[in-house]
Each structure stands twice: as C-alpha cells, then as structure tokens.
N, C-alpha and C. Protein backbone atom coordinates (compact mmCIF):
# COMPACT_ATOMS: atom_id res chain seq x y z
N UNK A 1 0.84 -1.18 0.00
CA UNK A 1 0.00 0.00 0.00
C UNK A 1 0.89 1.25 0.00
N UNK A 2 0.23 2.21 -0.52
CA UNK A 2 1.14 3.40 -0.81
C UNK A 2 0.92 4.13 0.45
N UNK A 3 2.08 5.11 0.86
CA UNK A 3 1.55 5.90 1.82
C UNK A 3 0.74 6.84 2.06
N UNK A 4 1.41 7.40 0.88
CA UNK A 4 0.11 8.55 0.50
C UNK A 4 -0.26 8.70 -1.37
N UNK A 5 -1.75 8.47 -1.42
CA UNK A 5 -2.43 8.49 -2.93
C UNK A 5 -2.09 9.97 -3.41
N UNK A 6 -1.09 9.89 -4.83
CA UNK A 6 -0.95 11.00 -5.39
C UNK A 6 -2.82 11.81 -5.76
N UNK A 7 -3.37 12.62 -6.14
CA UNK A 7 -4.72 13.61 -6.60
C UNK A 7 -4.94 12.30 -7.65
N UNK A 8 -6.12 12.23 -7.88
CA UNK A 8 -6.77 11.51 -9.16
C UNK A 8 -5.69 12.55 -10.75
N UNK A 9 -5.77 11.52 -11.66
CA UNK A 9 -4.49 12.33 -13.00
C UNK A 9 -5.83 13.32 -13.08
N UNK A 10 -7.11 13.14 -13.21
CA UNK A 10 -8.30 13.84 -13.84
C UNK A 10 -8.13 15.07 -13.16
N UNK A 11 -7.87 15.22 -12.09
CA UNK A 11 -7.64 16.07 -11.20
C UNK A 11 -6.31 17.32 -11.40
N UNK A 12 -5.34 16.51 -11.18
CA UNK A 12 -4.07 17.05 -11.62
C UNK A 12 -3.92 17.91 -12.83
N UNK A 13 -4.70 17.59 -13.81
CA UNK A 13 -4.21 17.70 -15.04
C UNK A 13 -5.80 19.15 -15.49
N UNK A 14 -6.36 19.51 -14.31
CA UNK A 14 -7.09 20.85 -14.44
C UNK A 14 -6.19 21.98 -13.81
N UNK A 15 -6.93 23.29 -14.89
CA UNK A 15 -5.70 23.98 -14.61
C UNK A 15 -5.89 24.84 -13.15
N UNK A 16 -7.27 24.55 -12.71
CA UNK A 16 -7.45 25.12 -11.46
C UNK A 16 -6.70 24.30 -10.10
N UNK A 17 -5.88 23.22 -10.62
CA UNK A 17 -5.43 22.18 -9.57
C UNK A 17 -4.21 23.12 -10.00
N UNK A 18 -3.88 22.99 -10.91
CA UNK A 18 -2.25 23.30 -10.71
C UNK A 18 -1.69 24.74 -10.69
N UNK A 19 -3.00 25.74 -10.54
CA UNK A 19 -2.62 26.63 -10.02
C UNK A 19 -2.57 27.14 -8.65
N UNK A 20 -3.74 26.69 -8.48
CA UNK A 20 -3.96 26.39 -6.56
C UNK A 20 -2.59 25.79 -5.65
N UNK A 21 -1.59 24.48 -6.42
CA UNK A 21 -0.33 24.21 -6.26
C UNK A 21 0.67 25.25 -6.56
N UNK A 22 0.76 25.68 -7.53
CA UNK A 22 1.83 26.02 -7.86
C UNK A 22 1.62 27.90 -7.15
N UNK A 23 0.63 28.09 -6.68
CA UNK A 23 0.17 29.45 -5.51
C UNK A 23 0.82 28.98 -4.60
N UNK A 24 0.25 27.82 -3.74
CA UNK A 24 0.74 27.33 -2.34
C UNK A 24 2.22 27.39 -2.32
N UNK A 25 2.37 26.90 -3.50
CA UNK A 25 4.14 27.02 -3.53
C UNK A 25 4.44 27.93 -3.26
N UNK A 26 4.45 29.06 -3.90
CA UNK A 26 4.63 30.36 -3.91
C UNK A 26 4.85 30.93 -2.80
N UNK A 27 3.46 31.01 -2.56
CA UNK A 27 3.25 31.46 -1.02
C UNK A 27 4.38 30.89 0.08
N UNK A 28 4.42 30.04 -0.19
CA UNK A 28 5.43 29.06 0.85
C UNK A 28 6.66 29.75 1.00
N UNK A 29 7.43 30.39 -0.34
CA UNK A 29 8.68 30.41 -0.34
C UNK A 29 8.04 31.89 -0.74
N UNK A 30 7.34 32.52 -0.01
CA UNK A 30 7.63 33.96 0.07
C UNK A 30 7.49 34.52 1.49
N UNK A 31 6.41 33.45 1.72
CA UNK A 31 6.91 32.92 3.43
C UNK A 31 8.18 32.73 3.84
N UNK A 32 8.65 31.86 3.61
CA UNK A 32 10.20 31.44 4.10
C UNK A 32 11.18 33.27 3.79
N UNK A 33 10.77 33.56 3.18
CA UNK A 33 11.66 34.50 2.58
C UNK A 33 11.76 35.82 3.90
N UNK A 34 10.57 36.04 3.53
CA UNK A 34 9.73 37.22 4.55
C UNK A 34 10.24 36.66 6.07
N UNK A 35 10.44 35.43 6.60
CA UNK A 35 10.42 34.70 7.76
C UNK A 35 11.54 35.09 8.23
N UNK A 36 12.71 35.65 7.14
CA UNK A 36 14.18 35.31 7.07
C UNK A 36 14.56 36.74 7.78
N UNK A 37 13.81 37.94 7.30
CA UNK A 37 13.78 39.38 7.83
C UNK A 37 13.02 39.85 8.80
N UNK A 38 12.22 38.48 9.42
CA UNK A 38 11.32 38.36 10.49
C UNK A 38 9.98 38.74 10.56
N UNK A 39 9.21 39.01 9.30
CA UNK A 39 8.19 39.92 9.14
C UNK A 39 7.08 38.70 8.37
N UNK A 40 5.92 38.51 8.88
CA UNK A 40 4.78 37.85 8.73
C UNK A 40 4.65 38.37 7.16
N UNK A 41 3.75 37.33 6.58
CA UNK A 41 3.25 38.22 4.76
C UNK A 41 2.37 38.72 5.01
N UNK A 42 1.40 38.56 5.48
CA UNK A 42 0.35 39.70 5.86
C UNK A 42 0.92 40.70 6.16
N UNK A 43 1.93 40.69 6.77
CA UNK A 43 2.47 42.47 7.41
C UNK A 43 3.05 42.87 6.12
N UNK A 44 3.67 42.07 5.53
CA UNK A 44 4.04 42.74 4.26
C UNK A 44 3.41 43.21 3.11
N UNK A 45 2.30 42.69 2.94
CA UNK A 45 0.94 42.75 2.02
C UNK A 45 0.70 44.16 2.48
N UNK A 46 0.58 44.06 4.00
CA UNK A 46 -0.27 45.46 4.04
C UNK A 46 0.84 46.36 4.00
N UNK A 47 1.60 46.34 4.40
CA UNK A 47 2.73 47.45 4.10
C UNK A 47 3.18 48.12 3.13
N UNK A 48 3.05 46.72 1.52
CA UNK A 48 3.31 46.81 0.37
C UNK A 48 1.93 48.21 0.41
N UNK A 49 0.85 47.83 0.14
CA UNK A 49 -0.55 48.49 -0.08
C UNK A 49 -0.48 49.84 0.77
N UNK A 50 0.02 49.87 1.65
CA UNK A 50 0.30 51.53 3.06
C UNK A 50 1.17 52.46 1.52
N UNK A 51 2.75 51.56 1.52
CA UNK A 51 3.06 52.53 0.76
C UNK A 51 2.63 52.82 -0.78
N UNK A 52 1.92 52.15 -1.55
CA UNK A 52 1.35 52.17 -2.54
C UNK A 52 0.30 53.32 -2.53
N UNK A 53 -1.05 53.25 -1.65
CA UNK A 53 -2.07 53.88 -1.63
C UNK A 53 -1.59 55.04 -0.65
N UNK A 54 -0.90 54.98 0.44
CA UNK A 54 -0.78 55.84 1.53
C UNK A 54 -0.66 57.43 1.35
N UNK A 55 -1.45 57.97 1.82
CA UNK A 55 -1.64 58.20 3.56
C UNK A 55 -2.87 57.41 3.00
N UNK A 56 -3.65 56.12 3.49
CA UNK A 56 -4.73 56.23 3.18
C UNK A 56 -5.79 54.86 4.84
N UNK A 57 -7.01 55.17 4.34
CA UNK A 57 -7.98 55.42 5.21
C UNK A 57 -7.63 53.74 5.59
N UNK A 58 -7.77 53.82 7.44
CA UNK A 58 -7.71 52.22 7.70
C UNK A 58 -8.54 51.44 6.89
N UNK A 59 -10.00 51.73 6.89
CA UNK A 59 -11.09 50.79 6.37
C UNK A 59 -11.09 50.81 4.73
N UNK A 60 -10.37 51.68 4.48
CA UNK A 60 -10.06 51.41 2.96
C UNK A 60 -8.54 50.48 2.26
N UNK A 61 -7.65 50.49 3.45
CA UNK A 61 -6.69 49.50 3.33
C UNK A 61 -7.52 48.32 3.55
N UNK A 62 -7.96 47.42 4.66
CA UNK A 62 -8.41 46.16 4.81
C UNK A 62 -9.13 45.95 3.83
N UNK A 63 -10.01 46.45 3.26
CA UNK A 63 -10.73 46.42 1.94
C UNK A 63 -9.98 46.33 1.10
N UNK A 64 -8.84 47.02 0.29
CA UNK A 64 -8.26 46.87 -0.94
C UNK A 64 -7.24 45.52 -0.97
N UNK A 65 -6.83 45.45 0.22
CA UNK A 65 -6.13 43.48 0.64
C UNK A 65 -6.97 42.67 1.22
N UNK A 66 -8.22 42.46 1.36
CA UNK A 66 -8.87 41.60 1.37
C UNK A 66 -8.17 41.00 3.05
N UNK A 67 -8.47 41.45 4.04
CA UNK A 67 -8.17 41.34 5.21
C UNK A 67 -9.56 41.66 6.22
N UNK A 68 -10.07 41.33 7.01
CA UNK A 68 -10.99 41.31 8.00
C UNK A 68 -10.56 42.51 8.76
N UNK A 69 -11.35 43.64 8.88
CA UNK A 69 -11.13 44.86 10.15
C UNK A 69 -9.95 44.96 11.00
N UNK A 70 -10.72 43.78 11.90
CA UNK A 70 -10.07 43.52 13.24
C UNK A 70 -8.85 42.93 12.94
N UNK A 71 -8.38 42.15 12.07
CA UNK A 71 -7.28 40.99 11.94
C UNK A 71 -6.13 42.57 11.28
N UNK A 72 -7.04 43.42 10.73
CA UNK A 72 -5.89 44.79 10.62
C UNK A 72 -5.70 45.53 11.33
N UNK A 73 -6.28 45.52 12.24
CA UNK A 73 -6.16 46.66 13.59
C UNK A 73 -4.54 45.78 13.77
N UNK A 74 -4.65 44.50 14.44
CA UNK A 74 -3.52 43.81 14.64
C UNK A 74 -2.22 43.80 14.37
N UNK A 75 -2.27 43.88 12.44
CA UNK A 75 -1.43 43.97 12.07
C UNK A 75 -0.69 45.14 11.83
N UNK A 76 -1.77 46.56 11.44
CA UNK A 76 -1.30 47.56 12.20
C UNK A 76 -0.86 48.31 13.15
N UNK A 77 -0.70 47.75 14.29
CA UNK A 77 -0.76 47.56 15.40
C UNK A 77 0.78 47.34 15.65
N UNK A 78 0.94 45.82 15.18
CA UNK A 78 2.67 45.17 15.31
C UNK A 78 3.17 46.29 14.25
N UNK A 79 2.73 46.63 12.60
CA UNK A 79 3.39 47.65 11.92
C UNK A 79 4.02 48.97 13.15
N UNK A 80 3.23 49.64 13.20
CA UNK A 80 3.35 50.77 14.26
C UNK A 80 4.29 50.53 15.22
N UNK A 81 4.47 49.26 15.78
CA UNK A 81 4.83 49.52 17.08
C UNK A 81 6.41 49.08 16.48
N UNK A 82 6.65 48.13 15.08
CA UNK A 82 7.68 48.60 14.86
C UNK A 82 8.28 49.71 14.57
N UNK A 83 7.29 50.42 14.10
CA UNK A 83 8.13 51.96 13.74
C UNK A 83 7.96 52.16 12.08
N UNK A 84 7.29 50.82 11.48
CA UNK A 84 7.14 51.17 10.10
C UNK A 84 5.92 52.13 9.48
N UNK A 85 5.01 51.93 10.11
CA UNK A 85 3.66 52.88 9.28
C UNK A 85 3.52 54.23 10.56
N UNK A 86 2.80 54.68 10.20
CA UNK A 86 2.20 55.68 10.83
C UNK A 86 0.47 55.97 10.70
N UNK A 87 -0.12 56.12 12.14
CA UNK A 87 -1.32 56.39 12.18
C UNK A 87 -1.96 57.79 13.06
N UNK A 88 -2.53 58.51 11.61
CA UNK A 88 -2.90 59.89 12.37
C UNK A 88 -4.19 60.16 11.67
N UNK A 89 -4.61 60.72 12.58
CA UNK A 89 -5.92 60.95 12.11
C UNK A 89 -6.70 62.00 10.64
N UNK A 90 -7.35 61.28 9.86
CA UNK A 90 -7.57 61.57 8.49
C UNK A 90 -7.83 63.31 8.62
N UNK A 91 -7.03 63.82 7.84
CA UNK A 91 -7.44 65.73 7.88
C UNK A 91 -9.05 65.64 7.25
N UNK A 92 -9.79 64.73 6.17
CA UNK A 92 -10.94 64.80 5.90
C UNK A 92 -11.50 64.33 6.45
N UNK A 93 -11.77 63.31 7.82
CA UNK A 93 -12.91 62.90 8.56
C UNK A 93 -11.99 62.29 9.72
N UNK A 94 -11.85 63.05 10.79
CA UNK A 94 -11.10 63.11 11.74
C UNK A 94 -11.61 61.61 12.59
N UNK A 95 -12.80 60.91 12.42
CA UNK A 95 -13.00 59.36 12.48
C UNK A 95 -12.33 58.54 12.45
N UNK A 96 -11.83 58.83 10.73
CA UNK A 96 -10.84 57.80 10.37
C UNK A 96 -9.38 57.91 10.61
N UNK A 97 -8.75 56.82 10.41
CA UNK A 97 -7.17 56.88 10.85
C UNK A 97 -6.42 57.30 9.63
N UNK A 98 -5.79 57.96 8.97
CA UNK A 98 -4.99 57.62 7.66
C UNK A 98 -3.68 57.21 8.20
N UNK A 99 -3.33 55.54 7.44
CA UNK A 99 -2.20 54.68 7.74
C UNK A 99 -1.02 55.70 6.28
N UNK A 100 0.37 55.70 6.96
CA UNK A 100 0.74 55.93 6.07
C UNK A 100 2.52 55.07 6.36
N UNK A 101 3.13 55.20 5.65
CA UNK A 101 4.66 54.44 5.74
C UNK A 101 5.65 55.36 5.93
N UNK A 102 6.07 54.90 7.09
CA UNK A 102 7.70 55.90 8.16
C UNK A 102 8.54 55.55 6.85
N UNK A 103 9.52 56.22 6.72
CA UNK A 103 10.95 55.86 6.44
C UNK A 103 11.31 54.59 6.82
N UNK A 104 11.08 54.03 8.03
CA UNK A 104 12.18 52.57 8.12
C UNK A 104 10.87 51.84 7.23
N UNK A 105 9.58 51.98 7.43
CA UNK A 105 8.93 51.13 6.23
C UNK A 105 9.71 50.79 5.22
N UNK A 106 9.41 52.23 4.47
CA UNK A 106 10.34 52.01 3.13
C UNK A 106 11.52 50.89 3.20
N UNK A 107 12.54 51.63 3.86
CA UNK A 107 13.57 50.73 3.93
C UNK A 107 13.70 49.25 3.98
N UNK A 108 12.26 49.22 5.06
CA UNK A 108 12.44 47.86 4.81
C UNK A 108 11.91 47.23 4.26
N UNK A 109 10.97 47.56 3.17
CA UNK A 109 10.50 46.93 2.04
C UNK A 109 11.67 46.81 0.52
N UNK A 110 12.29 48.07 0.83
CA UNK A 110 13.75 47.77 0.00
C UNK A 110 14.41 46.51 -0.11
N UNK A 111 14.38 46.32 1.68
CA UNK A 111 15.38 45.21 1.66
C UNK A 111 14.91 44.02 1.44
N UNK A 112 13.83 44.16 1.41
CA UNK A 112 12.73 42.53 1.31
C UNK A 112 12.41 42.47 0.01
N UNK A 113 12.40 43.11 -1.11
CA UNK A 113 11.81 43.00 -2.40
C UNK A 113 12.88 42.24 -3.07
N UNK A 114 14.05 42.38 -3.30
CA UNK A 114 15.01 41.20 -2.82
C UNK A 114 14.67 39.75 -2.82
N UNK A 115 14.83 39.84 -1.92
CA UNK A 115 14.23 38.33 -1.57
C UNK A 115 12.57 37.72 -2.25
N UNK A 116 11.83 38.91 -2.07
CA UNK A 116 10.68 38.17 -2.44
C UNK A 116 10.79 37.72 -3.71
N UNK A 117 11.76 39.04 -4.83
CA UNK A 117 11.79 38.63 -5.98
C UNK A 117 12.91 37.20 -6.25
N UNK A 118 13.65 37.25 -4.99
CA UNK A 118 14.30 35.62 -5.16
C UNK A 118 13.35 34.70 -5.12
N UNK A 119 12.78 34.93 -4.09
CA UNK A 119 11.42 33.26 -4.06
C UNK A 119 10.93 33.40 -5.46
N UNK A 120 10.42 34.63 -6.22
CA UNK A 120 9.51 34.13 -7.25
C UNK A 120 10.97 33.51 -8.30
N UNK A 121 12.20 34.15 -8.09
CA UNK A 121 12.36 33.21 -9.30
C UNK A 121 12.78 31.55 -9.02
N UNK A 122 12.86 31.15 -7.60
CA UNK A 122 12.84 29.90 -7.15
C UNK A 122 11.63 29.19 -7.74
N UNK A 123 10.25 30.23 -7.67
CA UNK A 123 9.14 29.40 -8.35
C UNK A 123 9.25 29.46 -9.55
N UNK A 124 9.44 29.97 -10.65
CA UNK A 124 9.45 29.89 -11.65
C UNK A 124 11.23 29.55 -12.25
N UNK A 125 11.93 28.67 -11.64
CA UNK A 125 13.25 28.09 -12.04
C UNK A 125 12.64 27.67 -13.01
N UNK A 126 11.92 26.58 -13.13
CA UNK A 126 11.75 25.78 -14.79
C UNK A 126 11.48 26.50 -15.74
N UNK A 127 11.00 27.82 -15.52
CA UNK A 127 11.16 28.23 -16.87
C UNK A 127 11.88 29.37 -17.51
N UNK A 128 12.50 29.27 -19.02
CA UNK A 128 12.91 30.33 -19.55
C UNK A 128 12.22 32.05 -19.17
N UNK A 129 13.34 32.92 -19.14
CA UNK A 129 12.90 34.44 -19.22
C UNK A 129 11.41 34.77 -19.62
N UNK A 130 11.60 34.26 -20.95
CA UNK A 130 10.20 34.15 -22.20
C UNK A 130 8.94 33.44 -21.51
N UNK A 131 9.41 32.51 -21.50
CA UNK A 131 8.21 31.91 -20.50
C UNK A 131 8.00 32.23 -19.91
N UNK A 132 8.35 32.57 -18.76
CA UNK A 132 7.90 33.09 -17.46
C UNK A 132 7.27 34.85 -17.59
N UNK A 133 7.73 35.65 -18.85
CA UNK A 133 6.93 36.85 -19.15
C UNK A 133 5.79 36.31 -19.84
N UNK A 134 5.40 35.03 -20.41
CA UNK A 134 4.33 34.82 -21.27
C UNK A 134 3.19 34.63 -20.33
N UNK A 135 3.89 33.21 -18.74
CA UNK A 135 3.30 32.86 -18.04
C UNK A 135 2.71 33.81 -17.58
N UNK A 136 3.40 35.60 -16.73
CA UNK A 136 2.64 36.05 -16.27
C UNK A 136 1.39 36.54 -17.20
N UNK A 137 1.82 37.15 -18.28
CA UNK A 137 0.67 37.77 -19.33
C UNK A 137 -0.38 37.03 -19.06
N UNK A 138 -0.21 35.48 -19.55
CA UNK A 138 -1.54 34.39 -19.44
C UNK A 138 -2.47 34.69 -18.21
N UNK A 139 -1.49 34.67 -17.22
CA UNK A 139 -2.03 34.85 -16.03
C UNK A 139 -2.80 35.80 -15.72
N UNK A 140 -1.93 37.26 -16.12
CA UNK A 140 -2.76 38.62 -16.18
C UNK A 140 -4.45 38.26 -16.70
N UNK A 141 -4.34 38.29 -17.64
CA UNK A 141 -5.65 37.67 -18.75
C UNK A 141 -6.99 37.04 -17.73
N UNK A 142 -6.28 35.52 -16.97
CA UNK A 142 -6.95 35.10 -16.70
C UNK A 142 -7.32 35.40 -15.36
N UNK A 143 -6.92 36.44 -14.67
CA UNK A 143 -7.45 37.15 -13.46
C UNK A 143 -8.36 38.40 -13.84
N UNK A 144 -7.84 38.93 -15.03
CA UNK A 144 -8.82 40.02 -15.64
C UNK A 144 -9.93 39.78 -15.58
N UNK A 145 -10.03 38.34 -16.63
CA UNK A 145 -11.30 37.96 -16.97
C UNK A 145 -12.43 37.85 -15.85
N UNK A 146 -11.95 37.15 -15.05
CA UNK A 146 -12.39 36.84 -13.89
C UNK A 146 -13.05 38.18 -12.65
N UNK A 147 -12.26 38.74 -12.68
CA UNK A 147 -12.50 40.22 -11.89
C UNK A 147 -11.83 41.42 -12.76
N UNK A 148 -12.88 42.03 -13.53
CA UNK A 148 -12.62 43.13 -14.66
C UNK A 148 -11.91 44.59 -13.78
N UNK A 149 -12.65 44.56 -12.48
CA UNK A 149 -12.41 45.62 -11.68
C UNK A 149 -10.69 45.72 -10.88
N UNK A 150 -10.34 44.30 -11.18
CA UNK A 150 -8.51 44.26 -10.70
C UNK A 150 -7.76 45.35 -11.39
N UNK A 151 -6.91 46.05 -11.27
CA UNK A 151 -5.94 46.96 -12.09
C UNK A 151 -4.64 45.92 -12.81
N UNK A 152 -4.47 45.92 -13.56
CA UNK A 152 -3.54 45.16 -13.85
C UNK A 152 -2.27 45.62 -13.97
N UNK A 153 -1.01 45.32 -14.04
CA UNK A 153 0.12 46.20 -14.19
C UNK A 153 0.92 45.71 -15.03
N UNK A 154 1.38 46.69 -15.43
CA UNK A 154 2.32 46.97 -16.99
C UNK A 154 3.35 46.24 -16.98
C-alpha cells in the first residue's frame, strides 16, 4: 500500500489544480523568505498596499487586501509599534485613521523586495525568461477575466 495516494491524474491535469499548487508554492517560499527578515506576509501585504495607496484610510486599506477589520487593527498595530507605518488621524474625517509608511517602512520593504523577488524566481526556475513573461501575461488575462475591476500592471 502506498503511503500517500498521489490527486486523481483527472484532477491534476485541471488547470485550477495546478494553479492552486503552484500558488501554495509560492506562497510558501515567500513565506520562508519574509520569515528570514522576520516579518509575517500579511504584514508585508499590508505594508506593500500603506506605501502604494498611503496616507490612506484604515477601512479602505483592509478592503483593498482583502483582510478582515479587526485581523488589521492587529497587524497595524505590530506595523506601528515597529516603527514602520504611521497612524494619524484623516485631515478629511477626523473618524478615520490615515495609515501611512515611516521611512524605516520604506527601507524595509527595499530590503525585502530582494528576496521576495528571489522566491519568485525559485518558483518559476523551470522556466525560460520568455516563459515566465508569457506565463505572467496568461495569467494577467486570466485574473482580468475573472474580476474586470482588478488593475492590472504593466
């Protein structure tokens, strides 16, 4: 008896199986990566998105990364108390918080983009330059399709 049953081939061989894999992968070794500079991916997700959108509204960050409220209070929270974002209150609706990114943010997204861009090319070793610009295009496409409202990037 085997120890463990490889997926049915019927299975394997959809492309929603082997992207769902070849994500987890991903994720894995952007994990490991992120792990290495001590910083959770969620903290980096939102950090990436602070300095992208920033100064901008708490409840409009958790919304644009797909994060739960409360699970961002948190992570804003550990951000801040490292010293990377900043939270002051919105000049247009003194309610809200506007999150925005300190200097050591930056920095330390400098030093991590690095690495993250090492993991992706760990995931994509098997393939040529070419490939791997075709792969993303394909990819682009097929997230478009799917959610027209995504921005896509150049």
């Amino acid at each position: 008896m085997v120890d463990k049953l490889p997926a049915p081939a019927r299975i394997r061989a959809l492309p929603s199986w082997l992207l769902g894999r070849a994500a987890a992968h991903g994720r894995g070794l952007v994990r490991e990566a992120l792990a290495g500079d001590g910083m959770p991916m969620l903290h980096h997700l939102v950090l990436i998105a602070v300095r992208e959108y920033g100064p901008v509204a708490q409840a409009e960050l958790a919304r644009a990364v797909g994060i739960d409220p409360k699970d961002m209070v948190a992570i804003l929270n550990s951000l801040q108390a490292d010293g990377l974002v900043t939270r002051t209150p919105d000049p247009h609706d003194r309610r809200k918080n506007a999150i925005a990114a300190t200097p050591a943010g930056e920095r330390r997204l400098a030093r991590q983009e690095p690495l993250v861009d090492a993991a992706m090319d760990d995931l994509l070793a098997p393939l040529s330059a070419t490939e791997r610009a075709t792969f993303t295009a394909l990819l682009t496409r097929v997230v478009a399709a799917a959610d027209p409202d995504t921005p896509t990037v150049s």
